[in-house]
N, C-alpha and C. Protein backbone atom coordinates (compact mmCIF):
# COMPACT_ATOMS: atom_id res chain seq x y z
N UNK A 1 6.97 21.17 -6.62
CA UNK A 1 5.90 21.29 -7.60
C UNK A 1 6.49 21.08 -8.99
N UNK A 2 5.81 20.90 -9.40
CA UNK A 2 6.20 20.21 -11.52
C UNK A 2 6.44 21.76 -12.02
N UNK A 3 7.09 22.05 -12.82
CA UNK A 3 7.48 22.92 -13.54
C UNK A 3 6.49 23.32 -14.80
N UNK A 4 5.79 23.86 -15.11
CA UNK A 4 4.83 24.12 -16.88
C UNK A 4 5.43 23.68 -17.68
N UNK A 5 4.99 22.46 -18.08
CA UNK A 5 4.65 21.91 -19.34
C UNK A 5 4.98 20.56 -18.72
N UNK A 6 5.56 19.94 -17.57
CA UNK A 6 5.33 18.95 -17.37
C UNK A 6 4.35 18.31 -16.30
N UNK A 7 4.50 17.16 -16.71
CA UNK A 7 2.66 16.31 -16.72
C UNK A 7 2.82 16.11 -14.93
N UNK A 8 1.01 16.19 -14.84
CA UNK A 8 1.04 15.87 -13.53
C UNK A 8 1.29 14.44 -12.70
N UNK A 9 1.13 13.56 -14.00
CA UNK A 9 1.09 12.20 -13.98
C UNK A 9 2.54 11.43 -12.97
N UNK A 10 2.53 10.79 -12.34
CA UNK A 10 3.96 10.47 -11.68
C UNK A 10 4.86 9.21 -13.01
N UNK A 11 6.25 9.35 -13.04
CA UNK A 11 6.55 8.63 -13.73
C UNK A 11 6.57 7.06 -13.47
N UNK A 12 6.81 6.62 -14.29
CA UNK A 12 6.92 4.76 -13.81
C UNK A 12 7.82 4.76 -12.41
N UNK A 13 9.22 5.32 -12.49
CA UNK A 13 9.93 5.23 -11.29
C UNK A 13 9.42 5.47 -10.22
N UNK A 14 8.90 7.15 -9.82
CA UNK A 14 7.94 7.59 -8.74
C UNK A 14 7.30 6.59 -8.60
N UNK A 15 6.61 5.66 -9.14
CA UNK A 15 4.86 5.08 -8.94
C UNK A 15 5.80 3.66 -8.27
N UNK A 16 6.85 3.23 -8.50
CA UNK A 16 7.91 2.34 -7.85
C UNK A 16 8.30 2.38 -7.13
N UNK A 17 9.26 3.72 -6.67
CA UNK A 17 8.93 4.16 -5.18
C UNK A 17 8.25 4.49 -4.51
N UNK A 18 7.24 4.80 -4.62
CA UNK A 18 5.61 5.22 -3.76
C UNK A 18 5.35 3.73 -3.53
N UNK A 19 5.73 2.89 -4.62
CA UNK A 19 4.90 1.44 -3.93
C UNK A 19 5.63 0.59 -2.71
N UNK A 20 7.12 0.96 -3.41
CA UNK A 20 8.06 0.24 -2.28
C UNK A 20 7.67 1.07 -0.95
N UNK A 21 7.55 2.11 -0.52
CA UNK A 21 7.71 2.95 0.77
C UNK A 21 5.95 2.51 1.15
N UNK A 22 5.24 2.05 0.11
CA UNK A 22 3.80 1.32 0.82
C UNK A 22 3.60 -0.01 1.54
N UNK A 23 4.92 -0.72 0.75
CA UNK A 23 5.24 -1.95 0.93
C UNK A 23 5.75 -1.91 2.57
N UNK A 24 7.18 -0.94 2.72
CA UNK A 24 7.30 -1.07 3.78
C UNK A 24 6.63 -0.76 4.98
N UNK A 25 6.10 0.21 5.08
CA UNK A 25 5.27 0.77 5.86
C UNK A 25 3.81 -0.39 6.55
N UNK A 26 3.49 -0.91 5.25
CA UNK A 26 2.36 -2.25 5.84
C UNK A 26 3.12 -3.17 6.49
N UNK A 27 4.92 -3.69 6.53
CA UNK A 27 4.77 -4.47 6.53
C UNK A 27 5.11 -3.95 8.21
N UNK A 28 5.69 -2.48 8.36
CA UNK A 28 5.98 -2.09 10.20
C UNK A 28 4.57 -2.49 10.64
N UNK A 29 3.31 -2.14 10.15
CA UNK A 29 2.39 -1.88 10.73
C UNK A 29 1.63 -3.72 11.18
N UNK A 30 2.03 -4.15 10.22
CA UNK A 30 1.61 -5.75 10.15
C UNK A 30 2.63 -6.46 11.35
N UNK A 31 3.77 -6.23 11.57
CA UNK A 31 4.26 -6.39 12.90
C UNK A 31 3.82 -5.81 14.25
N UNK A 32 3.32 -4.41 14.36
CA UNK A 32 2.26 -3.88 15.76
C UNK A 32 1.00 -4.86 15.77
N UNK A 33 0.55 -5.13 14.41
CA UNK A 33 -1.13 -5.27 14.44
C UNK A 33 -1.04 -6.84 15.18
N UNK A 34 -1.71 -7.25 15.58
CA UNK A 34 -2.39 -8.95 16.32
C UNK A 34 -3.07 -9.47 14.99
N UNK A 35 -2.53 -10.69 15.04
CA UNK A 35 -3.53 -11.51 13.73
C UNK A 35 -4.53 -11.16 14.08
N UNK A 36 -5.40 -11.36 12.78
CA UNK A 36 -6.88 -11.66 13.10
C UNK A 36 -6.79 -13.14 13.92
N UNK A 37 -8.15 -12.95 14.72
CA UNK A 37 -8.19 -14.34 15.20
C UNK A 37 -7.61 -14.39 16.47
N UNK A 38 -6.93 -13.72 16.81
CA UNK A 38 -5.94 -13.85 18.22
C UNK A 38 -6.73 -13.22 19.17
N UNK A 39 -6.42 -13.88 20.31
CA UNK A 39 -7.21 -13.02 21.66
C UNK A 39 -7.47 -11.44 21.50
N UNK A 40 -6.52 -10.73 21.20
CA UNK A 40 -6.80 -9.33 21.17
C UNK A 40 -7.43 -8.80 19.68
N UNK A 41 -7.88 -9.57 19.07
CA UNK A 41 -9.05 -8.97 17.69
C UNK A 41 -10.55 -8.63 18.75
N UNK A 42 -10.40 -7.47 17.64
CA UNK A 42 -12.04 -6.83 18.15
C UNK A 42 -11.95 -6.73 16.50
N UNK A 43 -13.61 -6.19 16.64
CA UNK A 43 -14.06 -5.38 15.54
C UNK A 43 -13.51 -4.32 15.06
N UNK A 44 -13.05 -3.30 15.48
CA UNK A 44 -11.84 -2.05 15.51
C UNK A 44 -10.78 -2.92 14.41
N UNK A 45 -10.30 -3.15 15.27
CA UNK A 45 -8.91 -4.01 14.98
C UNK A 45 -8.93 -5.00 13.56
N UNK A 46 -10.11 -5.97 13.18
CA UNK A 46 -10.17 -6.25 11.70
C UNK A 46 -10.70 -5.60 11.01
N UNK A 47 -11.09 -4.56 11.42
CA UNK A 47 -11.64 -3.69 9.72
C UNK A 47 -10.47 -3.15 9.69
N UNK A 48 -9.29 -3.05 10.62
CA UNK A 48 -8.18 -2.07 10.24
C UNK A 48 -7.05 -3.22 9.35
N UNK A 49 -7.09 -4.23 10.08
CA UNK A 49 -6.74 -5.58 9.04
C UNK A 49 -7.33 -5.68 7.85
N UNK A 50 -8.35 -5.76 7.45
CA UNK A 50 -8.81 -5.64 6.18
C UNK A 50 -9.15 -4.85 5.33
N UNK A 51 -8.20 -3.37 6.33
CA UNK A 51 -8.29 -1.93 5.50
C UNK A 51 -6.59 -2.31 4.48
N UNK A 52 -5.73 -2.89 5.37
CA UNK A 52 -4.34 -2.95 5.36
C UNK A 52 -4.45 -4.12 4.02
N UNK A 53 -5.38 -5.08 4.10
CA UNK A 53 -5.35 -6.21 2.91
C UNK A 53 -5.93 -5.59 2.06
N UNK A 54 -6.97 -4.50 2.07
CA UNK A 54 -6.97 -4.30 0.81
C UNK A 54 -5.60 -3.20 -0.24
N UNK A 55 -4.95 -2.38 0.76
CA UNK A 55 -3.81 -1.72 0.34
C UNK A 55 -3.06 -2.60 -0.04
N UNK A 56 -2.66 -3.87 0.40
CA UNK A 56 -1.83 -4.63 -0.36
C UNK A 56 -2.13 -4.89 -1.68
N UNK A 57 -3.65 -5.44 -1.58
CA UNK A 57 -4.08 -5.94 -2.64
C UNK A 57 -3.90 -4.57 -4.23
N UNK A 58 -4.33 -3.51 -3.96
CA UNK A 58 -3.94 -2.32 -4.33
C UNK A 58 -2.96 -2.11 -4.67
N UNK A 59 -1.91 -2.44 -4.09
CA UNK A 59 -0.20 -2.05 -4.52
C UNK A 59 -0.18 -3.08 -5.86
N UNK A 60 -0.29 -4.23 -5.48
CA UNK A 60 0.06 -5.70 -6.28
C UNK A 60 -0.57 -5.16 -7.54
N UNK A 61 -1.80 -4.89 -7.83
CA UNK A 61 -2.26 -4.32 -8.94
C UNK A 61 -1.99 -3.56 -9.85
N UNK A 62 -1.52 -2.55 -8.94
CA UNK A 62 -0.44 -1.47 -9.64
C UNK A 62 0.92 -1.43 -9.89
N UNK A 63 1.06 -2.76 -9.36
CA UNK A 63 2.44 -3.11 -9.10
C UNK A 63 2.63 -4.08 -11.03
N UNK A 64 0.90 -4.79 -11.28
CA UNK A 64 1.17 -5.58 -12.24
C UNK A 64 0.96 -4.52 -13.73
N UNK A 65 0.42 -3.00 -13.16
CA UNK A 65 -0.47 -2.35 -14.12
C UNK A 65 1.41 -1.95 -14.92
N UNK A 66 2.19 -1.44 -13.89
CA UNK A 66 3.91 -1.21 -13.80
C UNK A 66 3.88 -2.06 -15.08
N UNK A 67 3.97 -3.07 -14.77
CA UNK A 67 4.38 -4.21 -15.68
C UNK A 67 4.26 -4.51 -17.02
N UNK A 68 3.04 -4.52 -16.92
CA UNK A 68 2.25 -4.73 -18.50
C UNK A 68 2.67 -3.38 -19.74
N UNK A 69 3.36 -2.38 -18.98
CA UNK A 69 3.57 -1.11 -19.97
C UNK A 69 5.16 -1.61 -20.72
């Protein structure tokens, strides 16, 4: 837990490592998952694909928000 008087906010570094350990984690999960498109896609299976594209898309953002400071 943060100590009183400091912010709850995570620092630039934290928000760098939280992204890298997001990074990796999609990319274990993107190796289990079946393309879209492949014999074994159901419905299940691409909304969980396009739960996973939008977390990418999410990181990258925050990844550029990092940046611009």
């Amino acid at each position: 837990m943060y100590e009183s008087g400091q912010s709850d906010i995570p620092s630039r570094e934290e928000m760098r490592k939280a992204l890298a350990r997001l990074d990796e984690a999609l990319a274990r999960h993107a190796k289990e998952v079946p393309l879209a498109g492949s014999d074994a896609a159901d419905p299940a299976l691409e909304a969980l694909q396009r739960s996973v594209q939008i977390m990418r898309l999410e990181a990258e953002r925050l990844r550029a928000l990092l940046a611009c400071d």
